[in-house]
Structures are given as C-alpha cells and as structure tokens.
C-alpha atoms as a PDB file:
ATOM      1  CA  UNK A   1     -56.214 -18.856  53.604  1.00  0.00           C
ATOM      2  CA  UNK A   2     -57.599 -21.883  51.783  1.00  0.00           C
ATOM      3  CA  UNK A   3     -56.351 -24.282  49.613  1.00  0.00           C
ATOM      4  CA  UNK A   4     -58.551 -26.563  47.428  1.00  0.00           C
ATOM      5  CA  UNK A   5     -57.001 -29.513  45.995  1.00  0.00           C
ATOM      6  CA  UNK A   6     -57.727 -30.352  41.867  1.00  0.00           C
ATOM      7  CA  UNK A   7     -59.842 -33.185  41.826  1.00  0.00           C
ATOM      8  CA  UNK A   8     -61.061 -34.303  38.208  1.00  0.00           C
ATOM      9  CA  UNK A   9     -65.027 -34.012  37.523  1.00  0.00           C
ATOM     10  CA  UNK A  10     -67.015 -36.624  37.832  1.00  0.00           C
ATOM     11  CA  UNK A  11     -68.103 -37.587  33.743  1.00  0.00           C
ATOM     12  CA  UNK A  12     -71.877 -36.877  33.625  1.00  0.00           C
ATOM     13  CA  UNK A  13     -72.037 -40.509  32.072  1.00  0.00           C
ATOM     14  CA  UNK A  14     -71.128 -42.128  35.123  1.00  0.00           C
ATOM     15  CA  UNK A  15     -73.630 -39.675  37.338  1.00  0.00           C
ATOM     16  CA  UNK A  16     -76.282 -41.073  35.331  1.00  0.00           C
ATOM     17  CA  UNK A  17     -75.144 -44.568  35.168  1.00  0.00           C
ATOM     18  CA  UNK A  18     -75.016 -44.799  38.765  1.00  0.00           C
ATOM     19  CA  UNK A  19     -78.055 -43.179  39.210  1.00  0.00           C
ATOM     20  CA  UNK A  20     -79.860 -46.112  37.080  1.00  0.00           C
ATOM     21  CA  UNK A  21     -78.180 -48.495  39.051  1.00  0.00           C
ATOM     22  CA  UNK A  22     -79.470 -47.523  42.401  1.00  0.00           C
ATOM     23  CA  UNK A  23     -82.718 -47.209  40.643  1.00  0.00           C
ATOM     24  CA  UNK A  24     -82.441 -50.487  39.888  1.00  0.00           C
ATOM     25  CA  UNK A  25     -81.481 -52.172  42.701  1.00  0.00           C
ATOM     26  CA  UNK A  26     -84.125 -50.430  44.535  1.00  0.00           C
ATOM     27  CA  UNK A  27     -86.462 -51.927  42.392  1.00  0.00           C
ATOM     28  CA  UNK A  28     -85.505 -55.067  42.637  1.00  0.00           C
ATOM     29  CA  UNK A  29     -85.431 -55.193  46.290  1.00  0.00           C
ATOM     30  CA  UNK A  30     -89.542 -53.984  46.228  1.00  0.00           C
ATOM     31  CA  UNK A  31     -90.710 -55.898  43.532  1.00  0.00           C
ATOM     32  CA  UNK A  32     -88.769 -59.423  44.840  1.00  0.00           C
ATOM     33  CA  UNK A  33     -88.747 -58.620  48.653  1.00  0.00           C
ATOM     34  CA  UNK A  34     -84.856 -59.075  48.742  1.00  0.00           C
ATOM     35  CA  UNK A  35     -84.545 -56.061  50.837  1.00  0.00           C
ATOM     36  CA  UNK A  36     -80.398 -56.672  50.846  1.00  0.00           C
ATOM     37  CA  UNK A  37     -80.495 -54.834  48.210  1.00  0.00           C
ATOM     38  CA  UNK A  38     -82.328 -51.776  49.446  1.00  0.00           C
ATOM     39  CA  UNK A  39     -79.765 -49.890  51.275  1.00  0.00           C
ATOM     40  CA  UNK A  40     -77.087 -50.600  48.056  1.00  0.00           C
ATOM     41  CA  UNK A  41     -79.744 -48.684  46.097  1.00  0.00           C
ATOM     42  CA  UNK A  42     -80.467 -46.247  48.300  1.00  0.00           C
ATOM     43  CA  UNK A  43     -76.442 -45.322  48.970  1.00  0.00           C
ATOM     44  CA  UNK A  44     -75.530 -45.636  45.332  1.00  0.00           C
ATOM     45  CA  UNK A  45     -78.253 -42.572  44.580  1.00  0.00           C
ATOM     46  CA  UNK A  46     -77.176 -40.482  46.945  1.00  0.00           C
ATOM     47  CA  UNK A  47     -73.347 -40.926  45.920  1.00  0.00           C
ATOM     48  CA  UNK A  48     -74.494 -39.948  42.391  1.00  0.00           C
ATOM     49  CA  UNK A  49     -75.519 -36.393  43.944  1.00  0.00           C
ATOM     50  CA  UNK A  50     -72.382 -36.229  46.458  1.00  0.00           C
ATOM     51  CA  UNK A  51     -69.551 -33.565  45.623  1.00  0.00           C
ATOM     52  CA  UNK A  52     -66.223 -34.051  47.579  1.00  0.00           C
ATOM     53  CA  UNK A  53     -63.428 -30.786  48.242  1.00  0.00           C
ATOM     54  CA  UNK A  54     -60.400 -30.909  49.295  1.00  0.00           C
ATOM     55  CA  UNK A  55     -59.688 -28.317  51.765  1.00  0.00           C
ATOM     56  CA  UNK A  56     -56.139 -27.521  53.292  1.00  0.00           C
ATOM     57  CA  UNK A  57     -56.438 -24.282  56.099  1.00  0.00           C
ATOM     58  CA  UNK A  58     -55.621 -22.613  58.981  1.00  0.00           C
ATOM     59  CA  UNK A  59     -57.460 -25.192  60.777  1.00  0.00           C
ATOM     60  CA  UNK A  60     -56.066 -28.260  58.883  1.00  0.00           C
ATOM     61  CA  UNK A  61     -56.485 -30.923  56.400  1.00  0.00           C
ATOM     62  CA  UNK A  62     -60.212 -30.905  55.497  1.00  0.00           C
ATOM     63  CA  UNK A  63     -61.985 -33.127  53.016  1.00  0.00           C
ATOM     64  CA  UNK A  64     -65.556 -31.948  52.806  1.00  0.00           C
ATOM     65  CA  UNK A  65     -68.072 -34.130  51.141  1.00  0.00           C
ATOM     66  CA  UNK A  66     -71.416 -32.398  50.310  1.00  0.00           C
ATOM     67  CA  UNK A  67     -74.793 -34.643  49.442  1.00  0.00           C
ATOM     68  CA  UNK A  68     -77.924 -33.272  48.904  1.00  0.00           C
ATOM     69  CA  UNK A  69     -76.965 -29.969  50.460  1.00  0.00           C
ATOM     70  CA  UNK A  70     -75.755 -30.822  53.645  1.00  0.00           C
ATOM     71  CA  UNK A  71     -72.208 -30.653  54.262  1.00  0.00           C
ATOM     72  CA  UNK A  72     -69.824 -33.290  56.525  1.00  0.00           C
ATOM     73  CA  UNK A  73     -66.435 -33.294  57.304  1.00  0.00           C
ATOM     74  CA  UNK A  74     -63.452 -35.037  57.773  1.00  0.00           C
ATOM     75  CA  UNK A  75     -60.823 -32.661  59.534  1.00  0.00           C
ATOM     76  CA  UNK A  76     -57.343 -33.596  60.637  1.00  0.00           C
ATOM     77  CA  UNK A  77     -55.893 -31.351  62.605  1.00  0.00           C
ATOM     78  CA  UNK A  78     -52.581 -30.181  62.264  1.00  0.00           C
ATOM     79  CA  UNK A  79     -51.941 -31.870  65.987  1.00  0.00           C
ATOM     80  CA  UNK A  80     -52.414 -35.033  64.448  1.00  0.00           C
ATOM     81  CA  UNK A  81     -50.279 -34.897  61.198  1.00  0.00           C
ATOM     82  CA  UNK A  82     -47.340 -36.976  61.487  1.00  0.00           C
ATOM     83  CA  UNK A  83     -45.821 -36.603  58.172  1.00  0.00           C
ATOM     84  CA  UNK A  84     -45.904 -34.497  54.815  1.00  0.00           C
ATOM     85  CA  UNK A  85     -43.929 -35.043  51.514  1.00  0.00           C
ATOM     86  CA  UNK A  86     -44.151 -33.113  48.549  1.00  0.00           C
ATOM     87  CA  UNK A  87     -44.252 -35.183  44.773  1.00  0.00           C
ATOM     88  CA  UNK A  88     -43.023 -33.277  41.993  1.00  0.00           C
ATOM     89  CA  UNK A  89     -42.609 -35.451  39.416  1.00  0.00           C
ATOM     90  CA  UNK A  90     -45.631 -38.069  39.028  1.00  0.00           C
ATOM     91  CA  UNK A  91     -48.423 -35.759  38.652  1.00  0.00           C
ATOM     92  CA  UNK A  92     -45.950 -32.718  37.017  1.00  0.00           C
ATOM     93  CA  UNK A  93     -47.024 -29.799  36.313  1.00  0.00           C
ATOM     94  CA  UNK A  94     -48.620 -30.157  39.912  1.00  0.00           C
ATOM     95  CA  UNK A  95     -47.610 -31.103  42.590  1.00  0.00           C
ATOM     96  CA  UNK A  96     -48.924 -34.037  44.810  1.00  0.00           C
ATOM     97  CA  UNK A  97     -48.697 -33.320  48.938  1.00  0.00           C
ATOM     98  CA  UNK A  98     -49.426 -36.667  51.139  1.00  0.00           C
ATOM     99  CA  UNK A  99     -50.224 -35.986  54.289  1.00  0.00           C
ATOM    100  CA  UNK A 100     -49.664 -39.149  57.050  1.00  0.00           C
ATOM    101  CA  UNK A 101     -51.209 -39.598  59.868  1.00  0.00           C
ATOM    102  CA  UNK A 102     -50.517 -43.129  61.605  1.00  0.00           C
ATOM    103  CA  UNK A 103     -50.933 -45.444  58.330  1.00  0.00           C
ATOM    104  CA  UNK A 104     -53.552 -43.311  56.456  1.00  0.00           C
ATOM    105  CA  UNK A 105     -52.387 -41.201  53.663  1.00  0.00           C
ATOM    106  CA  UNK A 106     -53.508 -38.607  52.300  1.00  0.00           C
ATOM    107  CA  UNK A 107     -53.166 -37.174  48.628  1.00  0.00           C
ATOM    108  CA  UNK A 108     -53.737 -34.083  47.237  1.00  0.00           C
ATOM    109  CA  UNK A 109     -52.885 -32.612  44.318  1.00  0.00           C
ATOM    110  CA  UNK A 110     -51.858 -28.664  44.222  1.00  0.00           C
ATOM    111  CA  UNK A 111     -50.650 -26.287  41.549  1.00  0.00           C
ATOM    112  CA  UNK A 112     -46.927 -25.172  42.061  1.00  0.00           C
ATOM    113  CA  UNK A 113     -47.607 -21.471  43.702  1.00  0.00           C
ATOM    114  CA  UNK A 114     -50.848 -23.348  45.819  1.00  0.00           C
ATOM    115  CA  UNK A 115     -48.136 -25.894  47.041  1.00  0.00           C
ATOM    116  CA  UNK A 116     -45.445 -23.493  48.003  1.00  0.00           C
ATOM    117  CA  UNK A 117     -48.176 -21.416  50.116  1.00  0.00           C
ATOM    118  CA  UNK A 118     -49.249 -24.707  51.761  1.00  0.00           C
ATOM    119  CA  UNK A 119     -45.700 -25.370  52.483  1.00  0.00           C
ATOM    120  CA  UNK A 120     -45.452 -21.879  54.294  1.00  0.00           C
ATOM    121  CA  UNK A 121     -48.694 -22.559  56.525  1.00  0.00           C
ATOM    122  CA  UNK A 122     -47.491 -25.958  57.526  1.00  0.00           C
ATOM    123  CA  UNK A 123     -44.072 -24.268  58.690  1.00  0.00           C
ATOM    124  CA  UNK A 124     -46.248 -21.863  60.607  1.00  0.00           C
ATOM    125  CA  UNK A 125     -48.478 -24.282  61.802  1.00  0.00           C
ATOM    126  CA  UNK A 126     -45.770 -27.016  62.549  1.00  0.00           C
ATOM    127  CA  UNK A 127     -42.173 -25.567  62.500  1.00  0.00           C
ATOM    128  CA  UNK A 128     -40.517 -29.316  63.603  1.00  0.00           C
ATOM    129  CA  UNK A 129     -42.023 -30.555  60.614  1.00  0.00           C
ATOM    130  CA  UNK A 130     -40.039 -31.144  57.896  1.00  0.00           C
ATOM    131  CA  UNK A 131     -41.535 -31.519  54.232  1.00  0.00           C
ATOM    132  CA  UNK A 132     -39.363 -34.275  52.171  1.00  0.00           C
ATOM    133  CA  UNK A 133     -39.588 -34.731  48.218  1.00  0.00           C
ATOM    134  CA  UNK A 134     -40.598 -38.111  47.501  1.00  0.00           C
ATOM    135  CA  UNK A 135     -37.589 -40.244  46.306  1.00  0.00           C
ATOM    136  CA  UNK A 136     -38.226 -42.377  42.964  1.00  0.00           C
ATOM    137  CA  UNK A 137     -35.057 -44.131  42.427  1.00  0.00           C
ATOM    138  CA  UNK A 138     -34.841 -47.103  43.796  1.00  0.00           C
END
C-alpha cells in the first residue's frame, strides 16, 4: 500500500509569478548577451510546471517530482533508513514522520490512521527499528 504525504498547494499567484520571472530573465540574457542568466530562466520555468509527491511504500521512502510529464525519483530504500520518529504535537491534528538517513532528514506529514499504517509497514519492513516520539521539553 501507498502512503502520500499532505503537502500544501502551490498558490496559483506564485506559479505565475515565477513563471514571469524566468520569462524575464530569459529575456534579458538574449536581448543583453549575459547568457548567466539563461539557465536561471530556463530552470525557474520549468519549476513553475513541476509537481512534487510524497510517496511512502512497500519499496520505501519515495519523493517523486513530476515536470512536464516526465516523472523522477528519489527512493530510499528501507536498507538505508537509519532512523524514524513520529511528531505529534507540532503539526497536530497530523502527524509529522522524519525519516534519517546519515544527516539528511526527511519530513513528512501524515494523517493519524495514514501514520499508524506507516508505522505497521516499517515494523514489517524493519522489525529492529524502533519509532520514537519526538521529545519537546527541554
């Protein structure tokens, strides 16, 4: 089964204002001959078309960007997770679930019943592994 982590919606306002700036910047690279600015342009209009999922599976922690149709990934497998905690309280009702592997982090945010199936694959997937509730005090 899948799990697709709430992400908030990119405002249409900043689509479009990102959009004009790449438009922009391309321009100004062809009409002055500063072609530094070219590739900017170029990679700012293509991020205004970009979607991004969040993806946790049988297969592992997935974060799946899509741009202009075509689809690339960035898998971890569960092999090289080294750590998972669960946050209750800072995003509440959800739930955040960091997943660590060496010193990159990643966060996801889950509703309560999504997060208690993810914690069921992961103890299928890695039964050593134990998920720990973030501590707040300090």
């Amino acid at each position: 089964m899948k799990y697709y982590g709430i992400l908030p919606e990119r405002k249409l306002w900043v689509k479009i204002a990102a959009l004009i700036l790449g438009v922009l910047s391309s321009y100004q690279a062809l009409v002055h001959q500063n072609w530094f600015f070219m590739p900017f342009g170029l990679v700012v209009i293509l991020a205004s078309f970009s979607e991004r999922k969040q993806v946790v599976s049988d297969q592992g922690v997935d974060i799946e960007y899509r741009v202009l149709g075509h689809c690339f990934q960035n898998l971890w497998t569960y092999e090289e997770i080294q750590a998972i905690h669960k946050d209750s309280l800072k995003s509440a009702p959800r739930v955040e679930v960091h997943f660590n592997k060496g010193a990159i982090n990643r966060r996801f945010i889950f509703s309560p019943e999504d997060a208690r199936g993810i914690e069921d694959l992961v103890r299928e997937k890695l039964p050593k592994m134990k998920i720990l509730e973030v501590n707040h005090r300090k």
